[in-house]
PDB file of N, CA and C in Angstrom:
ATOM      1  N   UNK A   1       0.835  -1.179   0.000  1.00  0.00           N
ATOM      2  CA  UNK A   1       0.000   0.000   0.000  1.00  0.00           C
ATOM      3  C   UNK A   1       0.877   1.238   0.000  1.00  0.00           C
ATOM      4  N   UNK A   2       0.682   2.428  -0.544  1.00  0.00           N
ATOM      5  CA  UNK A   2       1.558   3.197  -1.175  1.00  0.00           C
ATOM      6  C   UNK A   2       0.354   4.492  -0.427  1.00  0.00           C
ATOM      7  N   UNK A   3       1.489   5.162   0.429  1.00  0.00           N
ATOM      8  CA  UNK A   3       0.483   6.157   1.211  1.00  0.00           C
ATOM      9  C   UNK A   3       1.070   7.870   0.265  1.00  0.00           C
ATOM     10  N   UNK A   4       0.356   8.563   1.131  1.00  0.00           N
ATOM     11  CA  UNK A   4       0.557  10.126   0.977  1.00  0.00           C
ATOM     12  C   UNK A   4       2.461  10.384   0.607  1.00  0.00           C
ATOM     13  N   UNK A   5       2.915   9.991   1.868  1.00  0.00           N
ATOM     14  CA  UNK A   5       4.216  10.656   1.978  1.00  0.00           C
ATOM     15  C   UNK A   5       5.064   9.685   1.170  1.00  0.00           C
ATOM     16  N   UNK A   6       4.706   8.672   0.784  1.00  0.00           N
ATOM     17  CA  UNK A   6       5.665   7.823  -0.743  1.00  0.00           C
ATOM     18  C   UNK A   6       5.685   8.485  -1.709  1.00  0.00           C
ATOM     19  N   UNK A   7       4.379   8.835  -1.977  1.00  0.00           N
ATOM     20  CA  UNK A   7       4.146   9.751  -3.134  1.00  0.00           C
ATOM     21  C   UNK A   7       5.358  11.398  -3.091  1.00  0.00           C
ATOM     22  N   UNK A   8       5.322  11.624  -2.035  1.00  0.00           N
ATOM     23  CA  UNK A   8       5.757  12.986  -1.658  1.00  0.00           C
ATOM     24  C   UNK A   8       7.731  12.876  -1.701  1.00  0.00           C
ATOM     25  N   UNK A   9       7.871  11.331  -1.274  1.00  0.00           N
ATOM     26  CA  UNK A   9       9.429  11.005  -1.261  1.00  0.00           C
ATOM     27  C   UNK A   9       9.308  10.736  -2.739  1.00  0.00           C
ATOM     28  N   UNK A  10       8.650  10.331  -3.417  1.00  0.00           N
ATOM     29  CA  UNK A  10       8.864  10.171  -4.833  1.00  0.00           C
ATOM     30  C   UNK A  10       9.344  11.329  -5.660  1.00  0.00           C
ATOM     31  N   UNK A  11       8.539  12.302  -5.697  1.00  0.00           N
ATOM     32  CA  UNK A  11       8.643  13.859  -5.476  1.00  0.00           C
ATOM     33  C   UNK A  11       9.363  14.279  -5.581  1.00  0.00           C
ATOM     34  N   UNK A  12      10.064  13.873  -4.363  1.00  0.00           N
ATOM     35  CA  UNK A  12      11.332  14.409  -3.789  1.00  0.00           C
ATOM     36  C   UNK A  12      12.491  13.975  -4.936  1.00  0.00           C
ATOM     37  N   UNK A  13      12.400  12.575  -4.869  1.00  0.00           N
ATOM     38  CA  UNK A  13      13.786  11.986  -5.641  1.00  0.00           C
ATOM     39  C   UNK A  13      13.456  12.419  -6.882  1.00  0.00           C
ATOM     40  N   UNK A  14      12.252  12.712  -7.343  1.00  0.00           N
ATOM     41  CA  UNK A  14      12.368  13.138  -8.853  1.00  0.00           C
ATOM     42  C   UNK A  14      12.724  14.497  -8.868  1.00  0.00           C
ATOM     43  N   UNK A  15      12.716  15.363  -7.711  1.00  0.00           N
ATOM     44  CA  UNK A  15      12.612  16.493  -8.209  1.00  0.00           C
ATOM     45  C   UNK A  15      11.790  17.601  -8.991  1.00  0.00           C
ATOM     46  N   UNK A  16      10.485  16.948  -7.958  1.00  0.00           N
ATOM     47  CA  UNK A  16       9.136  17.525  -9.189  1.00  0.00           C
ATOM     48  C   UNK A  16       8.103  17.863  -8.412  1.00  0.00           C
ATOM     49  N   UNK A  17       7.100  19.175  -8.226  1.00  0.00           N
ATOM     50  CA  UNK A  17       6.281  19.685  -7.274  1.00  0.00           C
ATOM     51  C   UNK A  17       5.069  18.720  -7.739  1.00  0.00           C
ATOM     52  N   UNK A  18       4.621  18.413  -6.659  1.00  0.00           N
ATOM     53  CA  UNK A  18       2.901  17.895  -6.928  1.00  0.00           C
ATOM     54  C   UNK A  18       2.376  18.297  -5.836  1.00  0.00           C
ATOM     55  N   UNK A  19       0.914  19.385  -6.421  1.00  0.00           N
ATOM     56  CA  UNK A  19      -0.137  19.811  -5.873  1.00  0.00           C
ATOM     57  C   UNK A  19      -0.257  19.114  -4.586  1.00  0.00           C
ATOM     58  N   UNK A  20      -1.201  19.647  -3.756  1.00  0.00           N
ATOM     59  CA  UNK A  20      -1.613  18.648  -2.739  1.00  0.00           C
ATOM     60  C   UNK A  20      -2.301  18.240  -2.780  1.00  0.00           C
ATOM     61  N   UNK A  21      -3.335  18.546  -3.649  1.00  0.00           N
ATOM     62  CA  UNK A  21      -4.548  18.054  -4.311  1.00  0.00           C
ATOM     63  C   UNK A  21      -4.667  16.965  -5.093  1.00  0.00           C
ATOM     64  N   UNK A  22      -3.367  17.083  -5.788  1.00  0.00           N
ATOM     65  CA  UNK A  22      -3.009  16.139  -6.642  1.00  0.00           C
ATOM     66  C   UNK A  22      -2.237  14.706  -5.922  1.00  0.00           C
ATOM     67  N   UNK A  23      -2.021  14.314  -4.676  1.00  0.00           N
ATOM     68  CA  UNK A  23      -1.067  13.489  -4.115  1.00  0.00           C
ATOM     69  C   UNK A  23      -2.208  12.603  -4.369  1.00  0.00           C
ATOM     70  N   UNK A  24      -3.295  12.352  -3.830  1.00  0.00           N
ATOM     71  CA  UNK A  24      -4.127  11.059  -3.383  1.00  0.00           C
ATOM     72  C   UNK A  24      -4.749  10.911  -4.683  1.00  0.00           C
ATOM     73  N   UNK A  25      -4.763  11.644  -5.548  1.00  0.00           N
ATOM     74  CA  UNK A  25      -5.129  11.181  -7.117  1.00  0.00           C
ATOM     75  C   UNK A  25      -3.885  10.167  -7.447  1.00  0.00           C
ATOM     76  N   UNK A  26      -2.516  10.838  -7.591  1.00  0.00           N
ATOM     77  CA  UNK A  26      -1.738  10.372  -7.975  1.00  0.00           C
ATOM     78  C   UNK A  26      -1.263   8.767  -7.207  1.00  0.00           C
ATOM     79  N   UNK A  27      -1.398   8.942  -5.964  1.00  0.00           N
ATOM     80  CA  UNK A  27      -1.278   7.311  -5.252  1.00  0.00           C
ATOM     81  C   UNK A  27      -2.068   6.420  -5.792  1.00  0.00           C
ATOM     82  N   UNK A  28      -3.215   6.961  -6.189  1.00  0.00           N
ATOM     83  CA  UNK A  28      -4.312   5.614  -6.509  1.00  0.00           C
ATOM     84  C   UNK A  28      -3.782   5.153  -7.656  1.00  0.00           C
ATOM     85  N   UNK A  29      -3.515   6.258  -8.560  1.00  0.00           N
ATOM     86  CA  UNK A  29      -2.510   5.926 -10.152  1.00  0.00           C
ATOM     87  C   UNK A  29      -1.267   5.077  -9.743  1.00  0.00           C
ATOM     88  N   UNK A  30      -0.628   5.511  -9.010  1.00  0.00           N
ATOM     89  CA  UNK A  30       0.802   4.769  -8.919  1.00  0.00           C
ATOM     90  C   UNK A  30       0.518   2.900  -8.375  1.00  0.00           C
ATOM     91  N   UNK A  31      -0.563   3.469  -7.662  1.00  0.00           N
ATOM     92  CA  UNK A  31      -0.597   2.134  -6.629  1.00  0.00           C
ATOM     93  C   UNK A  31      -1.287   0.837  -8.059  1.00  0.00           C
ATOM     94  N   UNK A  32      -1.736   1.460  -8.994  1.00  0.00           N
ATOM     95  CA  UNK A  32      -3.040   0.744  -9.559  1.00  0.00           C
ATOM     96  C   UNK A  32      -2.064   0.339 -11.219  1.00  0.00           C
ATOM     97  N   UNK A  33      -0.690   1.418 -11.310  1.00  0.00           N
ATOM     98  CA  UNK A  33      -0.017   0.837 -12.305  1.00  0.00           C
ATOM     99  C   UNK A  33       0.675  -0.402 -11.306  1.00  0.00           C
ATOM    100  N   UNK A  34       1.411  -0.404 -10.187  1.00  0.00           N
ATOM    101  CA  UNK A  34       2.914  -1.066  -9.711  1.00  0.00           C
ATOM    102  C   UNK A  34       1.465  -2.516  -9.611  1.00  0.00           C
ATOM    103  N   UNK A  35       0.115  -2.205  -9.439  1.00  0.00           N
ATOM    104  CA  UNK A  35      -0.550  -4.033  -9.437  1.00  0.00           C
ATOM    105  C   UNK A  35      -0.503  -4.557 -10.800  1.00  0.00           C
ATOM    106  N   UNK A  36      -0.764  -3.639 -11.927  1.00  0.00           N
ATOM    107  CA  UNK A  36      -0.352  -4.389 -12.885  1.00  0.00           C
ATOM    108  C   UNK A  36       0.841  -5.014 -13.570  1.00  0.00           C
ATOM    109  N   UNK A  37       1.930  -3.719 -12.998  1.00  0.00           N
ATOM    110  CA  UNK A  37       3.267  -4.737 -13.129  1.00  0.00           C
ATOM    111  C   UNK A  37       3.492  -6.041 -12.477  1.00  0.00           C
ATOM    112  N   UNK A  38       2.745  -5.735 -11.279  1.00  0.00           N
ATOM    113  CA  UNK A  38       3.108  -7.190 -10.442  1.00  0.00           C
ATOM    114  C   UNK A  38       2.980  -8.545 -11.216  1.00  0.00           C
ATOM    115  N   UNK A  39       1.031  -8.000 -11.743  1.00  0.00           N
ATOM    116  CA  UNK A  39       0.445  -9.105 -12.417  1.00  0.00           C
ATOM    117  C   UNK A  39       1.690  -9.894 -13.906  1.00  0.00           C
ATOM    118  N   UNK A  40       1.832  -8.445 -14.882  1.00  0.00           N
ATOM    119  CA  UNK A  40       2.690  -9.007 -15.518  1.00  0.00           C
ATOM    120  C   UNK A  40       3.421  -9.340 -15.484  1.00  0.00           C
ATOM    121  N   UNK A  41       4.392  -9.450 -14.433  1.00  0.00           N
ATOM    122  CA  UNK A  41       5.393 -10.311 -13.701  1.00  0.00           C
ATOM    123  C   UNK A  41       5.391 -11.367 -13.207  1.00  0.00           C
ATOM    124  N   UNK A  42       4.186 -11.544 -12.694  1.00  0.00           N
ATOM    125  CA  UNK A  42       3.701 -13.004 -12.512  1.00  0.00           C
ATOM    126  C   UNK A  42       3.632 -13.759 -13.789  1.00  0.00           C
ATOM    127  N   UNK A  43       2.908 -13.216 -14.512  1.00  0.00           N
ATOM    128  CA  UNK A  43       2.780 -14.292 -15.472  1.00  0.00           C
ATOM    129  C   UNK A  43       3.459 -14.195 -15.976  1.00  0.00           C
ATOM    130  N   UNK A  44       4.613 -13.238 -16.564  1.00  0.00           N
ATOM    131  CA  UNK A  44       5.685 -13.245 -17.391  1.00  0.00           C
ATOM    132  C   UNK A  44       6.658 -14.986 -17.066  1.00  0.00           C
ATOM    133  N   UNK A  45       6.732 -14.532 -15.551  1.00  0.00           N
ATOM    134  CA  UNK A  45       7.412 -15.700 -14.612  1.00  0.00           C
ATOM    135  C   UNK A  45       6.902 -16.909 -15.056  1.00  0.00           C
ATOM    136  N   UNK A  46       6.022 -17.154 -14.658  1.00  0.00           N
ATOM    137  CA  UNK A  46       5.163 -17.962 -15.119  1.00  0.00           C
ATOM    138  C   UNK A  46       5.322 -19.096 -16.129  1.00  0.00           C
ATOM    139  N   UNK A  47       5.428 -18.025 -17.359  1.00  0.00           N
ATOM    140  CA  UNK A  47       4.997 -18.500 -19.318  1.00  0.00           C
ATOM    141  C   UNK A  47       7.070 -18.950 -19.491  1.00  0.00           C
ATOM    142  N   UNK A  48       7.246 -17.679 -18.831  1.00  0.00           N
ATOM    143  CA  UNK A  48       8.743 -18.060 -18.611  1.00  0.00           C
ATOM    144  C   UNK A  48       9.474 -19.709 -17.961  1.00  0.00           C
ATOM    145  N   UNK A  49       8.964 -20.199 -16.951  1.00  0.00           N
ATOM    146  CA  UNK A  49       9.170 -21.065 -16.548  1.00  0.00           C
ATOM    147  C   UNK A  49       8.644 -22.466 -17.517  1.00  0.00           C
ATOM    148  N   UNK A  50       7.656 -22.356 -18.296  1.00  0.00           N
ATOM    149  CA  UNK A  50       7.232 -23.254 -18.978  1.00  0.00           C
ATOM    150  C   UNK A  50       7.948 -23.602 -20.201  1.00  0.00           C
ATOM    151  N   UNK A  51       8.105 -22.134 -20.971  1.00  0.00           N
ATOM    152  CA  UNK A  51       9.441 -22.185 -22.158  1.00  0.00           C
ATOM    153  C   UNK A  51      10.323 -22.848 -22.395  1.00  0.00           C
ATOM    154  N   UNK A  52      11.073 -22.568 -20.916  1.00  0.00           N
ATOM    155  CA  UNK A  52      12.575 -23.511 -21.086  1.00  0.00           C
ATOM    156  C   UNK A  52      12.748 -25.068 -21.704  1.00  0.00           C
ATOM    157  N   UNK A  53      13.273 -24.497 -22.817  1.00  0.00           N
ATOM    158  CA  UNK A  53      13.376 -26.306 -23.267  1.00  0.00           C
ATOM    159  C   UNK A  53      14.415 -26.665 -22.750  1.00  0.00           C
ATOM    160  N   UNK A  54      14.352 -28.277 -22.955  1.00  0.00           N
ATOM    161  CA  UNK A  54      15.067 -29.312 -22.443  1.00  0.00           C
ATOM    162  C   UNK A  54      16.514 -29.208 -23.040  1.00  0.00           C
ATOM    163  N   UNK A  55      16.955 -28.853 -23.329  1.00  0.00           N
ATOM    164  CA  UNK A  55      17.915 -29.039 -24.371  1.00  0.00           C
ATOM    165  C   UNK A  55      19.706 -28.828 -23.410  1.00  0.00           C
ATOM    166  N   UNK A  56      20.630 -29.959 -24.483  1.00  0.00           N
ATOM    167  CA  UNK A  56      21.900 -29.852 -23.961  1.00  0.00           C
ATOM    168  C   UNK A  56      22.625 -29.455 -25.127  1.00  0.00           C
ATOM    169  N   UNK A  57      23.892 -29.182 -24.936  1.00  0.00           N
ATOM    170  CA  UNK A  57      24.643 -28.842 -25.747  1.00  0.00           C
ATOM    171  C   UNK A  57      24.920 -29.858 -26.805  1.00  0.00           C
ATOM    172  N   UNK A  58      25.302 -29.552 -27.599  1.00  0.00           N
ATOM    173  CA  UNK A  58      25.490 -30.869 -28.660  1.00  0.00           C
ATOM    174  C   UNK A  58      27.204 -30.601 -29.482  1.00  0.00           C
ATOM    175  N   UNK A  59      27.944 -30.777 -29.111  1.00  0.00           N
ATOM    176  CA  UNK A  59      28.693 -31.025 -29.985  1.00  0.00           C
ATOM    177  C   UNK A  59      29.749 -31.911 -31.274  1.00  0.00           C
ATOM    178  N   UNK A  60      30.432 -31.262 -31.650  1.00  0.00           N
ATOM    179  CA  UNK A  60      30.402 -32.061 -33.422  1.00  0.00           C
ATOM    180  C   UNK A  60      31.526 -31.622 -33.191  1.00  0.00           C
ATOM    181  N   UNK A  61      32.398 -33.231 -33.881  1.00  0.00           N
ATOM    182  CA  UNK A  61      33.731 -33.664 -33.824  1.00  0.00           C
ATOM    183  C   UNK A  61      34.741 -32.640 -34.858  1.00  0.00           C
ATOM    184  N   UNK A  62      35.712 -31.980 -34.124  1.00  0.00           N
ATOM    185  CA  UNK A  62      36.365 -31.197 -35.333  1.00  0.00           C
ATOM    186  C   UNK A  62      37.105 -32.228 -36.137  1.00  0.00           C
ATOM    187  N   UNK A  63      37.015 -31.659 -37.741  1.00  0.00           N
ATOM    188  CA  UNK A  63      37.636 -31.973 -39.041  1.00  0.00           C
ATOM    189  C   UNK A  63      37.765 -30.761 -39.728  1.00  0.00           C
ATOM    190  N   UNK A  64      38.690 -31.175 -40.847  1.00  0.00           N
ATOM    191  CA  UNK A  64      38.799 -30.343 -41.998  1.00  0.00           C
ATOM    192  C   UNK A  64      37.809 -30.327 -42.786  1.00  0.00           C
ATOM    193  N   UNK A  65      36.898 -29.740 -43.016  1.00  0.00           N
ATOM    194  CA  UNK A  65      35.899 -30.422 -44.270  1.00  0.00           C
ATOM    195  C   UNK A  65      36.566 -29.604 -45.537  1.00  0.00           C
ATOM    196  N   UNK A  66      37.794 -29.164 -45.620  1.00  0.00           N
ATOM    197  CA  UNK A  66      37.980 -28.695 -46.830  1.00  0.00           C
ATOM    198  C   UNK A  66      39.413 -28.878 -46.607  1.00  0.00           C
ATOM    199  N   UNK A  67      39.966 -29.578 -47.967  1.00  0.00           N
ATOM    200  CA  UNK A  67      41.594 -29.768 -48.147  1.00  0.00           C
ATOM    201  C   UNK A  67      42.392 -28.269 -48.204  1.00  0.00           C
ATOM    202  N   UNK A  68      43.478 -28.397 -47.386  1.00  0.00           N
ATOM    203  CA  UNK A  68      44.286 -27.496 -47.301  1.00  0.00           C
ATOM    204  C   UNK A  68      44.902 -26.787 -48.234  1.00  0.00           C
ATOM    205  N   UNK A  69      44.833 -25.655 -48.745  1.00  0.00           N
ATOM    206  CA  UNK A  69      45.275 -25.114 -49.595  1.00  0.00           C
ATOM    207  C   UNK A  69      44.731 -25.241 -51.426  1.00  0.00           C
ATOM    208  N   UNK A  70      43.640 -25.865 -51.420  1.00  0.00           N
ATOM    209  CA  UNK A  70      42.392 -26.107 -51.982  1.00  0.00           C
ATOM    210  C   UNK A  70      42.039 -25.116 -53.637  1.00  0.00           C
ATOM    211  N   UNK A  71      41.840 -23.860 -52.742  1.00  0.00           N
ATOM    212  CA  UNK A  71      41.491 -22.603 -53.737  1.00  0.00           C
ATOM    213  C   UNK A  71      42.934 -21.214 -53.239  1.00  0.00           C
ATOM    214  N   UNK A  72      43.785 -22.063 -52.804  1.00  0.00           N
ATOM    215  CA  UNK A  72      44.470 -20.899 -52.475  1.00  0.00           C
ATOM    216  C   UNK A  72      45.212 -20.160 -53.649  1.00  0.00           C
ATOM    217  N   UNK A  73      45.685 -21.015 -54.680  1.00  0.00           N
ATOM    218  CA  UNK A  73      45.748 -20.405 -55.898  1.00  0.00           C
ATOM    219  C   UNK A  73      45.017 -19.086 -56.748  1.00  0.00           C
ATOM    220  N   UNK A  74      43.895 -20.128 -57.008  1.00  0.00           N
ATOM    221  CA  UNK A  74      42.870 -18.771 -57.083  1.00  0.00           C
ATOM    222  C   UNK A  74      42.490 -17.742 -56.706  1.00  0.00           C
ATOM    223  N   UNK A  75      42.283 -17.916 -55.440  1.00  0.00           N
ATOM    224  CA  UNK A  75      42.081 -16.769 -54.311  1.00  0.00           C
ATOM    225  C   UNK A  75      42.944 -15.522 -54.746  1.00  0.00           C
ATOM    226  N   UNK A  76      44.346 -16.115 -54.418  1.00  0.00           N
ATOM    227  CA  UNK A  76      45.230 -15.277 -55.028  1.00  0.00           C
ATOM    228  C   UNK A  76      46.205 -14.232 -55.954  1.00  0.00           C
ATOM    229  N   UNK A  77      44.864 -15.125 -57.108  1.00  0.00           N
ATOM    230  CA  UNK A  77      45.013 -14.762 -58.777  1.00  0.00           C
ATOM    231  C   UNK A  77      43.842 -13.349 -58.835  1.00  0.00           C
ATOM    232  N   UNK A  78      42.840 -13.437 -57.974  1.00  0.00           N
ATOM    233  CA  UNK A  78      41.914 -12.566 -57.790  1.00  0.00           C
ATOM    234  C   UNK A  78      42.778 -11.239 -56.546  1.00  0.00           C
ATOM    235  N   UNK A  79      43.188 -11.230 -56.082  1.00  0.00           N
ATOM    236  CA  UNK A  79      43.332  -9.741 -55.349  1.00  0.00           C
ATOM    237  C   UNK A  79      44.687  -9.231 -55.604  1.00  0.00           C
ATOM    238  N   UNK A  80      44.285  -7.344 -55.457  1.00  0.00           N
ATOM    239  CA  UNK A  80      45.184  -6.371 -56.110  1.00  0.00           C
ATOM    240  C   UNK A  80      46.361  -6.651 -56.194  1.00  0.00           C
ATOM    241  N   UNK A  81      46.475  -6.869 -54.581  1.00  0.00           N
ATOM    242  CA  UNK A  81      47.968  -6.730 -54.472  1.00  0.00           C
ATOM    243  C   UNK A  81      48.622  -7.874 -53.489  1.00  0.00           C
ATOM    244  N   UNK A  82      49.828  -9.047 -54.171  1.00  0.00           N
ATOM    245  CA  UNK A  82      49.908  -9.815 -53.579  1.00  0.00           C
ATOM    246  C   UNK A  82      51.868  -9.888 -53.407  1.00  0.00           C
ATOM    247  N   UNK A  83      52.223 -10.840 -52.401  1.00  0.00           N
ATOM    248  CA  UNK A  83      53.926 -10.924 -52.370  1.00  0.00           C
ATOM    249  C   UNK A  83      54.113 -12.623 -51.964  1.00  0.00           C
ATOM    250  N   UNK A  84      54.046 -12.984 -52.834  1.00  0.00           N
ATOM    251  CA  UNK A  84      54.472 -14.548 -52.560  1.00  0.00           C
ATOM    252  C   UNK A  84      52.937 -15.204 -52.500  1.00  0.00           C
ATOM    253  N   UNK A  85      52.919 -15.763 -51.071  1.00  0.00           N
ATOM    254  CA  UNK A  85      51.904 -15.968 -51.174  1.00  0.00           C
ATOM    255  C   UNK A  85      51.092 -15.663 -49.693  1.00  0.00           C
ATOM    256  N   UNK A  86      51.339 -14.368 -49.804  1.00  0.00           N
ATOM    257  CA  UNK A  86      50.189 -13.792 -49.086  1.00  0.00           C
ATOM    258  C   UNK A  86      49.484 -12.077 -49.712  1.00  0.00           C
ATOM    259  N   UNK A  87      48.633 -12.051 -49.370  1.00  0.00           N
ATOM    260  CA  UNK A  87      47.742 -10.462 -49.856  1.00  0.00           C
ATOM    261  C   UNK A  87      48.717  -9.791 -49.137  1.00  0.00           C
ATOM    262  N   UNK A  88      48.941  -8.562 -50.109  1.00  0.00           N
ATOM    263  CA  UNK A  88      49.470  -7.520 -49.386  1.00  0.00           C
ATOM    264  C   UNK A  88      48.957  -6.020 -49.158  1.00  0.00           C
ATOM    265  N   UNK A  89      48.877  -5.547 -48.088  1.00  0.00           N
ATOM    266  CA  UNK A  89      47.398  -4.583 -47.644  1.00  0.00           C
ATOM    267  C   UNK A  89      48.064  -3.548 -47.065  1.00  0.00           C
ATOM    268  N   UNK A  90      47.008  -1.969 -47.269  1.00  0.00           N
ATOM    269  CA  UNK A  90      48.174  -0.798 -46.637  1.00  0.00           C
ATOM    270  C   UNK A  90      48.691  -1.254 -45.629  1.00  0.00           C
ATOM    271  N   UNK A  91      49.566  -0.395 -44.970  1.00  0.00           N
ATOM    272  CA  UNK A  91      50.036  -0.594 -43.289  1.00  0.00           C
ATOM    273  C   UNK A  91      48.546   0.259 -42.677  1.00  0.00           C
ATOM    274  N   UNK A  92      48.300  -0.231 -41.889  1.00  0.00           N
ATOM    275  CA  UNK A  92      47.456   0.572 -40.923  1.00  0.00           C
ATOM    276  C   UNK A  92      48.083   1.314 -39.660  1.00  0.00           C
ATOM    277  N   UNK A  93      48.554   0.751 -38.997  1.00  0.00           N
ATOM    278  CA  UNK A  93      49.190   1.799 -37.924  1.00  0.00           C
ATOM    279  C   UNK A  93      51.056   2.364 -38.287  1.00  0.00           C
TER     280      UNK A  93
END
């Protein structure tokens, strides 16, 4: 339950005048959004807990699936600028 002076420390930390007129309007608002967050939190929790699949990791045996040096020819026949056999690229630093 969310009284007068929550509203007023709220206020405070925001840094923002509210009427006095306006406090017990505004509690019923505050109090009547933070139940619906609750709610959607519940069920968020909830739908959340049901989701989780079963699942483990699966992993797959390393290989080469491609012979070494394969297309390296080519590769090489295609870019600007090369020195043996590697690309050769501005200096950057």
């Amino acid at each position: 339950m969310l009284t007068v002076k929550d509203i007023e420390k709220l206020a405070e930390l925001a840094r923002i005048d509210i009427p006095t007129e306006e406090k017990e309007t505004l509690r019923k608002e505050v109090e009547a959004i933070l139940g619906y967050v609750g709610e959607i939190q519940k069920v968020a929790g909830e739908s959340a807990e049901k989701e989780i699949p079963n699942h483990r990791n699966v992993f797959r045996e390393d290989s080469n699936p491609h012979l070494s040096g394969e297309f390296t020819k080519e590769l090489l026949e295609e870019v600007p600028r090369r020195q043996d056999e590697y690309v050769k690229v501005k200096k950057i630093l």
